[in-house]
C-alpha atoms as a PDB file:
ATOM      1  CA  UNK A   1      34.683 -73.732   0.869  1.00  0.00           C
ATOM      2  CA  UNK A   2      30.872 -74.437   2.276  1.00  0.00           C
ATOM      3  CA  UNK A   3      30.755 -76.762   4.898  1.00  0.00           C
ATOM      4  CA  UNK A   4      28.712 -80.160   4.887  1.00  0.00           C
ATOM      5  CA  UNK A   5      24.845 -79.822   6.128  1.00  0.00           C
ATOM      6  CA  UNK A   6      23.725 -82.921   7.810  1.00  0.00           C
ATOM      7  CA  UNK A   7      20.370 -83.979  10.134  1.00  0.00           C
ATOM      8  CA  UNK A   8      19.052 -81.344  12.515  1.00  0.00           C
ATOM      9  CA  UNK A   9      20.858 -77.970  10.816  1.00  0.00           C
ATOM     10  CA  UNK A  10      18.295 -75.119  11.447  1.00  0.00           C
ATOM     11  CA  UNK A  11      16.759 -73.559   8.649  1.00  0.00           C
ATOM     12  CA  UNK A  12      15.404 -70.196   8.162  1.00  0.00           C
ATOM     13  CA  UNK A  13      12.775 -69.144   5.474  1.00  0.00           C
ATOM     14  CA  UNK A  14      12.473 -65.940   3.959  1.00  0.00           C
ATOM     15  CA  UNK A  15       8.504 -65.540   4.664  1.00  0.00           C
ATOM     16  CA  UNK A  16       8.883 -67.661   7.708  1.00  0.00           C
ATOM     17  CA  UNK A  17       8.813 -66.182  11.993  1.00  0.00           C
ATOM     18  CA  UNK A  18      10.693 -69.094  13.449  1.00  0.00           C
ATOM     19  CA  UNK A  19      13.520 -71.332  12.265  1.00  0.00           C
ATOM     20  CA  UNK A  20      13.097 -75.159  11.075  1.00  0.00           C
ATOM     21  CA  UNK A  21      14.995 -77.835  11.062  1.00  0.00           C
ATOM     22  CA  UNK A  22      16.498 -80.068   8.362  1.00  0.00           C
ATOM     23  CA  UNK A  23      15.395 -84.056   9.019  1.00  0.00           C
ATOM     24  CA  UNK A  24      17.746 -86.122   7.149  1.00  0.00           C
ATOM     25  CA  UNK A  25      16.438 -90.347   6.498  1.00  0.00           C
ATOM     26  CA  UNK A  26      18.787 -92.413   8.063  1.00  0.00           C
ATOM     27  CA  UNK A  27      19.416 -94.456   4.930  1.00  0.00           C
ATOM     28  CA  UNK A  28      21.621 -91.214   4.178  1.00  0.00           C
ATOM     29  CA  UNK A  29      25.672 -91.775   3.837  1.00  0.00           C
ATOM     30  CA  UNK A  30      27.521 -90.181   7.297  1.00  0.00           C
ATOM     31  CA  UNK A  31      30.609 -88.112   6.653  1.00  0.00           C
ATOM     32  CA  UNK A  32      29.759 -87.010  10.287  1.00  0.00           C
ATOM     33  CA  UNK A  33      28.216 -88.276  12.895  1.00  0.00           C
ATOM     34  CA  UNK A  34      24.624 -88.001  11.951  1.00  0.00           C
ATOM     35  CA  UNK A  35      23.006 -88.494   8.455  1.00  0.00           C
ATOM     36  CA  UNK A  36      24.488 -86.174   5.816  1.00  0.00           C
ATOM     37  CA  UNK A  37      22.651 -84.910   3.070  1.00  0.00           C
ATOM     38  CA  UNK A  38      22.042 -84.363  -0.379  1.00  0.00           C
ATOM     39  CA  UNK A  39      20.141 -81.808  -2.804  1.00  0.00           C
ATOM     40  CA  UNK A  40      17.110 -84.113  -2.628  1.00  0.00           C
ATOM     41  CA  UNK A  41      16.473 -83.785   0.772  1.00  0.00           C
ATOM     42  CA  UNK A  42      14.023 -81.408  -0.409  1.00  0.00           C
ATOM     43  CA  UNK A  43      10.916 -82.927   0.872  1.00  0.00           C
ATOM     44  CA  UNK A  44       8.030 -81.183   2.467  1.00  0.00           C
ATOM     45  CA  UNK A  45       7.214 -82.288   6.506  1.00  0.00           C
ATOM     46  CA  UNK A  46       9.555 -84.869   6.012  1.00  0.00           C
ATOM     47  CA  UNK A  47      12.928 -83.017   5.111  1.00  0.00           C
ATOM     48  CA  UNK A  48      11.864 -79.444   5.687  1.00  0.00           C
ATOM     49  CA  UNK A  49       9.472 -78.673   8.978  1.00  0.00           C
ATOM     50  CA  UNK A  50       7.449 -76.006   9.448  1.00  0.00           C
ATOM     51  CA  UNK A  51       9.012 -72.509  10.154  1.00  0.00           C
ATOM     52  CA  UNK A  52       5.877 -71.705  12.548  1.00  0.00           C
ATOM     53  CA  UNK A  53       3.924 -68.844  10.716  1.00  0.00           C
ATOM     54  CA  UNK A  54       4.122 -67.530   6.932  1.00  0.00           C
ATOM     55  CA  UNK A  55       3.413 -64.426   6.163  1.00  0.00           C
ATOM     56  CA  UNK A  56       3.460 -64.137   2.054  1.00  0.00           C
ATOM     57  CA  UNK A  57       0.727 -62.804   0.432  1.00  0.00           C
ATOM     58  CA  UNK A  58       1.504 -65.989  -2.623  1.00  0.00           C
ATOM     59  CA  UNK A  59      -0.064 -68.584   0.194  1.00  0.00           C
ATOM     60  CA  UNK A  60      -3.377 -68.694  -0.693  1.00  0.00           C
ATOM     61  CA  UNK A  61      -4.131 -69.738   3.587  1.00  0.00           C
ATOM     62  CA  UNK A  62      -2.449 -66.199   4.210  1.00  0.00           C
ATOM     63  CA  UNK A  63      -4.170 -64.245   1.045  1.00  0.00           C
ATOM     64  CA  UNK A  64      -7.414 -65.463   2.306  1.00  0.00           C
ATOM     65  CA  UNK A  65      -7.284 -65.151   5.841  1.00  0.00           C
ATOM     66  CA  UNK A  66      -5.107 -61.234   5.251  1.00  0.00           C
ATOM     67  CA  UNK A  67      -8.803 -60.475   2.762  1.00  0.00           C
ATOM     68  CA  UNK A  68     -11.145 -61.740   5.152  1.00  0.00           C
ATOM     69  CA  UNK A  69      -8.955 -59.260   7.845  1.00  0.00           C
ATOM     70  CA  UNK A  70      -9.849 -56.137   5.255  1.00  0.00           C
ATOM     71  CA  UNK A  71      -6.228 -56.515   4.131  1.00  0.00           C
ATOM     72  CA  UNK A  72      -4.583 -56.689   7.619  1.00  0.00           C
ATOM     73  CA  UNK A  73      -1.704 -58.893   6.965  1.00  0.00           C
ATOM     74  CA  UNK A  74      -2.533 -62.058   8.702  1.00  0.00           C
ATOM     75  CA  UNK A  75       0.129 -65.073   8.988  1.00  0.00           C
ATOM     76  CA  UNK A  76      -1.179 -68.712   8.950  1.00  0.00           C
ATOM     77  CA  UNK A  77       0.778 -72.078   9.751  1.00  0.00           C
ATOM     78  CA  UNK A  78       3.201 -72.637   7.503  1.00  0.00           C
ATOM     79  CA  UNK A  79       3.081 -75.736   5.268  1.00  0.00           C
ATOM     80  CA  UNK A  80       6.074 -75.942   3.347  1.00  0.00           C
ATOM     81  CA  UNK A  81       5.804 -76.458  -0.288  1.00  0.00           C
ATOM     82  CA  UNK A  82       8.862 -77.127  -1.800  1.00  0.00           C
ATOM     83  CA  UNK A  83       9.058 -79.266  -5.208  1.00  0.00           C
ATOM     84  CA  UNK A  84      12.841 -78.447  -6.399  1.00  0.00           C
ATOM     85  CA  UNK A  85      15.727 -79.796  -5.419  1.00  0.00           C
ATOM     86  CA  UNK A  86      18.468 -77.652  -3.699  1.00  0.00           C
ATOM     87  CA  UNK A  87      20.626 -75.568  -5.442  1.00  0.00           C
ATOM     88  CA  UNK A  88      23.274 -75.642  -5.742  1.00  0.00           C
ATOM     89  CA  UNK A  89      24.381 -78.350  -3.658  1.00  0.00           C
ATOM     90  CA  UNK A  90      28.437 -79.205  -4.227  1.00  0.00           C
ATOM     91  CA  UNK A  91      29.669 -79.749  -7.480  1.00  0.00           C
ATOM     92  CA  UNK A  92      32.264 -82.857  -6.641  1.00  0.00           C
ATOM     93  CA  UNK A  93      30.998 -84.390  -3.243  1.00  0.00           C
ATOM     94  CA  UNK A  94      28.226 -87.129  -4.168  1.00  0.00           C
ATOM     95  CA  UNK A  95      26.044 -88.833  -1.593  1.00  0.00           C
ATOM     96  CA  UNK A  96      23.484 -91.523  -2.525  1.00  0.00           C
ATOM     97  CA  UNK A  97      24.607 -90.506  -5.965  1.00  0.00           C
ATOM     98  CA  UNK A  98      23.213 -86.917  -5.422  1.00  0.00           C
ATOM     99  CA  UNK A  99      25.210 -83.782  -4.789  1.00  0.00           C
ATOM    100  CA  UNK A 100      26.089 -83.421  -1.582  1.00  0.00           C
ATOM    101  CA  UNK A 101      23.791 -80.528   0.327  1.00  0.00           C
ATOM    102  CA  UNK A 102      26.223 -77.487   1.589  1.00  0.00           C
ATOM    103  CA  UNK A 103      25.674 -74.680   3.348  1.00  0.00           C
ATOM    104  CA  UNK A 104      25.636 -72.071   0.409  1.00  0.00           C
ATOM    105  CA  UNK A 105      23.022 -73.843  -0.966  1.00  0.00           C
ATOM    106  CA  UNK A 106      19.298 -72.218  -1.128  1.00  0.00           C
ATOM    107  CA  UNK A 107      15.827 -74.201  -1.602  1.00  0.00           C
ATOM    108  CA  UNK A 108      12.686 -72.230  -3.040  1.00  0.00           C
ATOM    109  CA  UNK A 109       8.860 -72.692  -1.941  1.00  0.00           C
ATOM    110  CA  UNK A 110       6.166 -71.927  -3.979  1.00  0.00           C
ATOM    111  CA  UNK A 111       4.829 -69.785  -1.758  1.00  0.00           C
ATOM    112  CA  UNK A 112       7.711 -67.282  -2.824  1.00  0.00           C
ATOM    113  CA  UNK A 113       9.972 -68.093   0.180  1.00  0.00           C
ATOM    114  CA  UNK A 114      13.421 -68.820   0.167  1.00  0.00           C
ATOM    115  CA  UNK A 115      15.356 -71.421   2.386  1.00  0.00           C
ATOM    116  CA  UNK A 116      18.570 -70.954   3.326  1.00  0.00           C
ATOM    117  CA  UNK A 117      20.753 -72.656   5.894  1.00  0.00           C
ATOM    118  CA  UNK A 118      21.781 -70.730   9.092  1.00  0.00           C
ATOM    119  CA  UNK A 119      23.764 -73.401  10.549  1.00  0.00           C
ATOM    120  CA  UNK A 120      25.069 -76.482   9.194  1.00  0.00           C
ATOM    121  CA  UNK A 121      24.258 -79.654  11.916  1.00  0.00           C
ATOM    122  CA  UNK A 122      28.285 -79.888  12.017  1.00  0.00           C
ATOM    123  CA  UNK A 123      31.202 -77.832  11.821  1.00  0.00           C
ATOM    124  CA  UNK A 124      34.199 -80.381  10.869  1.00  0.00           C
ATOM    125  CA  UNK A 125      33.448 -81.537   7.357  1.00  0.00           C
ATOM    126  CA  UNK A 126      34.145 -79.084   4.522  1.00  0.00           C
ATOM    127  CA  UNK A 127      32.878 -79.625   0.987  1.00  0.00           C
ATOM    128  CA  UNK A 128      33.416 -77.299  -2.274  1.00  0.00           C
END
């Protein structure tokens, strides 16, 4: 059984140096005692921040500035850009009519990178 992810769990992407953080709206339900949330919180700078530096080659920022380098790989800021929704988010919990967000869940970028959840925001609420 996953465990509920809710505002401020810390995020870790696969192309990513440094760790982000999950913002959650307050207009979210609480199960906890900060906003919980749900497969859509999938949005870019508002949901999902930065994870300082990307390094894949599928972010045309890094494949330019890794050619202009003679093919040195060189990282730029990342800007995530995720369109999908989480998946896949818990089967029976709803909130705001979504699925509820757990912490086996996964989010892809475009870039190639892949999102998962290191820690939850809370450790007391358990969802399938």
């Amino acid at each position: 059984m996953g465990q509920q992810v809710c505002m401020g769990a810390m995020l870790k992407c696969s192309f990513g140096v440094a760790p982000g953080t999950l913002m959650v709206l307050p207009a979210s339900a609480v199960l906890t005692a900060v906003p919980d949330a749900n497969i859509m919180d999938n949005k870019p700078m508002v949901n999902i921040l930065p994870f300082g530096m990307c390094q894949s080659l599928s972010n045309p920022m890094v494949a330019a500035a890794t050619a202009a380098a003679l093919g040195v790989l060189t990282p730029m800021p990342c800007i995530p850009a995720t369109v999908a929704p989480w998946t896949p988010g818990s089967p029976t919990v709803m909130i705001g009519g979504m699925p509820a967000l757990n912490n086996s869940s996964k989010l892809m970028c475009m870039w190639g990178g892949v999102i998962e959840i290191n820690a939850p925001g809370q450790t007391t609420v358990s969802i399938p």
